[in-house]
C-alpha atoms as a PDB file:
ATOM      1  CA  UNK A   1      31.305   1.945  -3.932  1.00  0.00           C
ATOM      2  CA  UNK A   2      31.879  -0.136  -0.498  1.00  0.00           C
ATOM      3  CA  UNK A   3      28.680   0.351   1.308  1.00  0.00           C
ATOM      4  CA  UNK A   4      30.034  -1.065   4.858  1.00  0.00           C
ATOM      5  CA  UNK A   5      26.895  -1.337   7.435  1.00  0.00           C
ATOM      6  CA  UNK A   6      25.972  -3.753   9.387  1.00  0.00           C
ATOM      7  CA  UNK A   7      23.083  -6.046   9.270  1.00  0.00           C
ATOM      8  CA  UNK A   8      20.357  -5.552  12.350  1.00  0.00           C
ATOM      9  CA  UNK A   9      18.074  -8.029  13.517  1.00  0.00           C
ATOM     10  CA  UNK A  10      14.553  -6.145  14.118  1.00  0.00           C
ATOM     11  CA  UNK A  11      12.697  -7.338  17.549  1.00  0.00           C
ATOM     12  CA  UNK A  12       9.546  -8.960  16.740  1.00  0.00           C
ATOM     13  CA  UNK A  13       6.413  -6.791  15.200  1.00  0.00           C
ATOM     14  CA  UNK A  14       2.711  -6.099  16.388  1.00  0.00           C
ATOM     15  CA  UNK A  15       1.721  -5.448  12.678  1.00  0.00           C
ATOM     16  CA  UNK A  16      -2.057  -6.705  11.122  1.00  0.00           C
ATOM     17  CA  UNK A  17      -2.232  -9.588   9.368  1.00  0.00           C
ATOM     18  CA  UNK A  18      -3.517 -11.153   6.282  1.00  0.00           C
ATOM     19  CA  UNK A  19      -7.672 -10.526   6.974  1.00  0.00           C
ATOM     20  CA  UNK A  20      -7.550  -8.041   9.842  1.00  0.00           C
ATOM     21  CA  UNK A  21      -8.261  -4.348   9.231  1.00  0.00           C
ATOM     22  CA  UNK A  22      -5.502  -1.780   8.314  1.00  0.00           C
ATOM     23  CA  UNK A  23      -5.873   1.006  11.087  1.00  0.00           C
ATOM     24  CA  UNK A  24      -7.064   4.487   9.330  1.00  0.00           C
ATOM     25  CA  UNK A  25      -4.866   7.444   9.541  1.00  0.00           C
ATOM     26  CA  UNK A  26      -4.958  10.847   8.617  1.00  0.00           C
ATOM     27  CA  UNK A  27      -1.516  12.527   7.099  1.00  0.00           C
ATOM     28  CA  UNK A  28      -0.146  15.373   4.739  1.00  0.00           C
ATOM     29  CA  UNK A  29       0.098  12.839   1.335  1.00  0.00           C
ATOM     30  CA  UNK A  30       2.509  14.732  -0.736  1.00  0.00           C
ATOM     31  CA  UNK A  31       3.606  14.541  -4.340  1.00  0.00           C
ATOM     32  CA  UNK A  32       5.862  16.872  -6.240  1.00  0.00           C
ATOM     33  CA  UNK A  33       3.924  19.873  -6.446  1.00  0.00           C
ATOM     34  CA  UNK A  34       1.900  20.449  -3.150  1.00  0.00           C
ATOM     35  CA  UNK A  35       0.025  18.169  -0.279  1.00  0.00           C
ATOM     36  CA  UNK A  36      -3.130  17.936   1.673  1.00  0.00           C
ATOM     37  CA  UNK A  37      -4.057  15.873   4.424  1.00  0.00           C
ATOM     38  CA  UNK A  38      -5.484  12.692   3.255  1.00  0.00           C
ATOM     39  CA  UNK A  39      -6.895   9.825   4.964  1.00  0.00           C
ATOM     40  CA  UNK A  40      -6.098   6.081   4.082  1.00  0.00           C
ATOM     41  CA  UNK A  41      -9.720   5.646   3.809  1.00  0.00           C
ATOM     42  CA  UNK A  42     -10.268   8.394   1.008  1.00  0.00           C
ATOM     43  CA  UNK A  43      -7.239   6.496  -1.072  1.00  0.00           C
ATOM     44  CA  UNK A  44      -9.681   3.457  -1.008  1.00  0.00           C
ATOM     45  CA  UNK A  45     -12.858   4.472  -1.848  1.00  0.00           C
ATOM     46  CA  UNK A  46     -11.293   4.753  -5.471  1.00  0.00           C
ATOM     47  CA  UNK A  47      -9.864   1.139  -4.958  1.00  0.00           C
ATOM     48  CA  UNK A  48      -6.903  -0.892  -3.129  1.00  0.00           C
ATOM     49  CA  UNK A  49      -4.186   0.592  -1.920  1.00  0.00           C
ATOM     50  CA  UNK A  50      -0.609  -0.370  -1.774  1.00  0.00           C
ATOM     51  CA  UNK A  51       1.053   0.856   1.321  1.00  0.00           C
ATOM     52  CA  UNK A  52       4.371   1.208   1.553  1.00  0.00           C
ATOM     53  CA  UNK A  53       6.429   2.331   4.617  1.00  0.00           C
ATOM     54  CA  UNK A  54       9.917   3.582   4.459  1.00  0.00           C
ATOM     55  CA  UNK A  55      13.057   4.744   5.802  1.00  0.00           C
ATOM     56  CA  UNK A  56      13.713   8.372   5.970  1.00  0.00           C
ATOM     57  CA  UNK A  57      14.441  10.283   2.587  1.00  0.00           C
ATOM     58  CA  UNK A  58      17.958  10.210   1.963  1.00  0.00           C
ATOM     59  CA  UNK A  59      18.549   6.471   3.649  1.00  0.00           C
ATOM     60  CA  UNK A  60      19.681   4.553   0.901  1.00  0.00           C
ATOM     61  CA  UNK A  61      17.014   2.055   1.599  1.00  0.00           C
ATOM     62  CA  UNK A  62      14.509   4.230   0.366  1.00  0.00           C
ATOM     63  CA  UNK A  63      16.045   5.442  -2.366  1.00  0.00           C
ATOM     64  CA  UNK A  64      16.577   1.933  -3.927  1.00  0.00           C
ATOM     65  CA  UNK A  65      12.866   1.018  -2.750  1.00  0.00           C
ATOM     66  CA  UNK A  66      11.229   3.731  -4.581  1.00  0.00           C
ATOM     67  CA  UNK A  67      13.407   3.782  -7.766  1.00  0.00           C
ATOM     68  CA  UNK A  68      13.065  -0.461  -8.013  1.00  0.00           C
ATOM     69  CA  UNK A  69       8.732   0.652  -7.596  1.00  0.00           C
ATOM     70  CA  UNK A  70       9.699   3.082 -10.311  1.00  0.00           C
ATOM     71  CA  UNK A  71      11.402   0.895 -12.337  1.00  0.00           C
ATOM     72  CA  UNK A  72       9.022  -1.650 -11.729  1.00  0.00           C
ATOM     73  CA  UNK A  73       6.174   0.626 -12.973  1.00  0.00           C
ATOM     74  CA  UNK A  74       4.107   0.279 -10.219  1.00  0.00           C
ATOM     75  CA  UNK A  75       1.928   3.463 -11.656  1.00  0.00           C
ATOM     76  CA  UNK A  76       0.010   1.220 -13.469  1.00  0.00           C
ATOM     77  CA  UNK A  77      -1.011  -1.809 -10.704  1.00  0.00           C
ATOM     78  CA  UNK A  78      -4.854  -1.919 -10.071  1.00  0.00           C
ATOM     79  CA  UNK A  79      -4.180   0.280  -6.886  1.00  0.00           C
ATOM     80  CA  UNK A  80      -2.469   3.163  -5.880  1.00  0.00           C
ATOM     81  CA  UNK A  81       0.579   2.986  -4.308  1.00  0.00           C
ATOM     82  CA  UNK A  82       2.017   5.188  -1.618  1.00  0.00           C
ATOM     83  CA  UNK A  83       4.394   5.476   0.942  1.00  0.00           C
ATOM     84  CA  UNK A  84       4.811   7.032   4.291  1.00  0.00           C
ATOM     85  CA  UNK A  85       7.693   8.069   6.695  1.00  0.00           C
ATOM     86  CA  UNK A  86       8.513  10.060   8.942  1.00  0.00           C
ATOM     87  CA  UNK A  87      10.267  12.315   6.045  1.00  0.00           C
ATOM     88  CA  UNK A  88       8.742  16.176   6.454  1.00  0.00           C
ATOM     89  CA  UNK A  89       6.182  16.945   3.275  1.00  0.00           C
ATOM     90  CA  UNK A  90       9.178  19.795   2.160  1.00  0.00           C
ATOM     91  CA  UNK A  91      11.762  16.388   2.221  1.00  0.00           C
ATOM     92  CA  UNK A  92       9.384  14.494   0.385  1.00  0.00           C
ATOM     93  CA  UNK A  93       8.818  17.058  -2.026  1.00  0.00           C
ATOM     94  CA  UNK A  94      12.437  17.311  -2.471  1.00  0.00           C
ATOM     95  CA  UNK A  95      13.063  13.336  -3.008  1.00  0.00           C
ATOM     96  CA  UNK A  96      10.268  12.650  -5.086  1.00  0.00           C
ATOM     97  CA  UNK A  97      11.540  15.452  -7.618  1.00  0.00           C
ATOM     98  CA  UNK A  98      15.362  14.209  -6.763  1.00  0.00           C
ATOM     99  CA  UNK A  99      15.067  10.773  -8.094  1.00  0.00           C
ATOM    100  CA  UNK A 100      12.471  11.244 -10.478  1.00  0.00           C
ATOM    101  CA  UNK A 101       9.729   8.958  -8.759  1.00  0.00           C
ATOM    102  CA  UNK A 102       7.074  11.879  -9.139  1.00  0.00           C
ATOM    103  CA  UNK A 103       4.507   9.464 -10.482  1.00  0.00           C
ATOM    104  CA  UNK A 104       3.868   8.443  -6.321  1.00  0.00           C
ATOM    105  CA  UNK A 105       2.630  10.310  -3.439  1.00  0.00           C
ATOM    106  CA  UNK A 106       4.321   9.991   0.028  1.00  0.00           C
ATOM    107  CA  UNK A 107       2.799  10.419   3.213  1.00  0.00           C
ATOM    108  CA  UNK A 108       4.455  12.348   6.434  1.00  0.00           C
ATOM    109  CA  UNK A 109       4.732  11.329   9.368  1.00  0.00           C
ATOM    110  CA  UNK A 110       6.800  12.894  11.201  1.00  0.00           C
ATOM    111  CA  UNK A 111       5.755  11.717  14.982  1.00  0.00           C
ATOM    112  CA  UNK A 112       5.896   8.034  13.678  1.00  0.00           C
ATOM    113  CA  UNK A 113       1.889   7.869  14.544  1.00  0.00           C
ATOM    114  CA  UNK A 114       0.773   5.557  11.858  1.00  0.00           C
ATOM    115  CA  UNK A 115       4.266   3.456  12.511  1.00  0.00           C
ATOM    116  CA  UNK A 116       2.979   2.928  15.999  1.00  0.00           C
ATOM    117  CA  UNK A 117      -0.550   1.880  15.103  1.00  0.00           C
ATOM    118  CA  UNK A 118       0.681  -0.247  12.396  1.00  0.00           C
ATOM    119  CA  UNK A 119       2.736  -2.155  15.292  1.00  0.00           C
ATOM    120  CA  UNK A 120       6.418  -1.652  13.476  1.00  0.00           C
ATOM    121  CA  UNK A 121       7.933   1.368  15.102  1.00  0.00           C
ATOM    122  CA  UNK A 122      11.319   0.747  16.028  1.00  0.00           C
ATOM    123  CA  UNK A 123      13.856   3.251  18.100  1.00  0.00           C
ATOM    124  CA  UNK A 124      16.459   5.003  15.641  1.00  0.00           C
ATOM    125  CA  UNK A 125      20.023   3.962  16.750  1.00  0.00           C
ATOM    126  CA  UNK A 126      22.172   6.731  18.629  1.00  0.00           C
ATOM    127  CA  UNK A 127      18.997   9.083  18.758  1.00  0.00           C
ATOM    128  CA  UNK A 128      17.366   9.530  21.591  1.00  0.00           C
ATOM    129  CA  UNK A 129      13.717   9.618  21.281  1.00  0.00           C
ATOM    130  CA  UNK A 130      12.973   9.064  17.512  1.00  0.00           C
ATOM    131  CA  UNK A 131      11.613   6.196  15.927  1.00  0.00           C
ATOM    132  CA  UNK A 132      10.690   5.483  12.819  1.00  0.00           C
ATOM    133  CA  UNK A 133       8.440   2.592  10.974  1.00  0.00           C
ATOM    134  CA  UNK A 134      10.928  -0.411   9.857  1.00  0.00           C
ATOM    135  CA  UNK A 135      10.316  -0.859   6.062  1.00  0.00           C
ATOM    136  CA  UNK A 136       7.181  -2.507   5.661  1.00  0.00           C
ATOM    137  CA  UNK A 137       4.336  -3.363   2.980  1.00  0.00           C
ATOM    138  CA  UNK A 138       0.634  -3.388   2.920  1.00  0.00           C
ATOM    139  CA  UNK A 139      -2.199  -4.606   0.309  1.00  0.00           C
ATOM    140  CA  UNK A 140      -5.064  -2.749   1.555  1.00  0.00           C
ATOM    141  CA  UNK A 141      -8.516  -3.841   0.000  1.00  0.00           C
ATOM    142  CA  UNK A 142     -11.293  -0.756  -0.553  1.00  0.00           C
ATOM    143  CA  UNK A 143     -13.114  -2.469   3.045  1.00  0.00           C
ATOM    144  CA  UNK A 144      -9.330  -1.815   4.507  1.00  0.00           C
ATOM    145  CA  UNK A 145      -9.065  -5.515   4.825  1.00  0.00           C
ATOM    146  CA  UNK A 146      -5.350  -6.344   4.803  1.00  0.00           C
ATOM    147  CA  UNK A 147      -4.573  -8.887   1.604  1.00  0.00           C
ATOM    148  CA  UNK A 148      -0.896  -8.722   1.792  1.00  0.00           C
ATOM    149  CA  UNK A 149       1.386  -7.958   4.463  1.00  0.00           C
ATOM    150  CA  UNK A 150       5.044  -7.585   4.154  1.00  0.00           C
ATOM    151  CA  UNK A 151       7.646  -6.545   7.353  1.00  0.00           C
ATOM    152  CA  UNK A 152      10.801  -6.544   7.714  1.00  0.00           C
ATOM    153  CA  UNK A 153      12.708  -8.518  10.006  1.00  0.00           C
ATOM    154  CA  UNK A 154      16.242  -6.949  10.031  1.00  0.00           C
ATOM    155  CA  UNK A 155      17.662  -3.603   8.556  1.00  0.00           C
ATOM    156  CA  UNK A 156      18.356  -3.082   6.080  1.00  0.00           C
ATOM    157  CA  UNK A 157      15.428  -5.418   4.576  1.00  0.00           C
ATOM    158  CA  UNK A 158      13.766  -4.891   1.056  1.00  0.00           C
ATOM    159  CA  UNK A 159      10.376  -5.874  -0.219  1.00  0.00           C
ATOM    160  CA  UNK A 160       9.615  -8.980  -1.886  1.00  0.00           C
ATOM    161  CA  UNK A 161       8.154  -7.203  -4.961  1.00  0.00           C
ATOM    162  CA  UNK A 162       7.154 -10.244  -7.011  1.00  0.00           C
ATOM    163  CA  UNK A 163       5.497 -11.120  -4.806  1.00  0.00           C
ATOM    164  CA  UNK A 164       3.507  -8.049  -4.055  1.00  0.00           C
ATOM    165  CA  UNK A 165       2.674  -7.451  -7.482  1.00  0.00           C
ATOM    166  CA  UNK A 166       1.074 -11.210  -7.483  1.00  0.00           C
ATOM    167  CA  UNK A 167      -1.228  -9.753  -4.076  1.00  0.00           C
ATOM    168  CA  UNK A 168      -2.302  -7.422  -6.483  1.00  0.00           C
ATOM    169  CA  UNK A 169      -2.869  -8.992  -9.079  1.00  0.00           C
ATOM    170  CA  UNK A 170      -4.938 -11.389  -7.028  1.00  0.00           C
ATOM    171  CA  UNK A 171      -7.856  -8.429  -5.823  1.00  0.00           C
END
């Protein structure tokens, strides 16, 4: 399969840092069967969280991020990880089931909220007025202290998942 796109270069991100606080956020977290708004801080009073933001279901980016996390086994880290897009819950629903990566929950985002607080929206090429978060990761500690922060610098970009799984190893 020739997958021809080309390569963007992302301008530069607001996003926190290693030992500043993760902004809170409240969001429909979905998983295969149902969802329920959630907030970030409810994930981590049961312990870190890993934070993933993604493209939109159905970009190849996020397919290939999720099923490498699968792969990966990310289920059993010491923390939970989710994502978030701006995906509907009903498209999450539909991917998570789709390429079998049920063992996550997603959260929506439709308005690209948490994207903007997070300081990584960026403007969706050829359509007007959407944006979406460029793929990003976060190691969120249970005092939402940011331990590990991954984002991306060009489309498509993915994770550095070595070392992500050696930020959370480290907590």
């Amino acid at each position: 399969m020739n997958l021809e796109f080309e390569v963007v270069e992302l301008p530069p991100a607001d996003s926190p840092s290693v030992g500043e606080t993760a902004p809170d956020f409240t969001r429909p977290l979905v998983n295969d069967e149902y969802w329920e708004d959630v907030a970030l801080s409810e994930l981590l009073d049961s312990g870190p969280v890993v934070l993933v933001f993604h493209t939109m279901d159905g970009d190849f980016p996020a397919t290939y991020v999720w099923q490498e996390i699968r792969d990966r086994k990310w289920a059993a880290l010491d923390a939970e990880v989710v994502g978030l897009s701006i995906s509907s819950p009903y498209e999450h629903s539909r991917f998570l089931e789709e390429w079998d990566v049920g063992a996550y929950r997603l959260f929506s985002d439709p308005q690209n909220g948490v994207g903007d607080a997070y300081g990584i929206s960026h403007d969706l090429d050829g359509m007007a007025g959407i944006s979406e978060p460029r793929p990003a990761v976060f190691v969120i500690d249970t005092d939402r202290t940011v331990r590990y922060a991954w984002v991306a610098e060009q489309w498509p970009a993915f994770p550095p998942y070595d070392e992500i799984e050696a930020a959370v190893d480290e907590l």
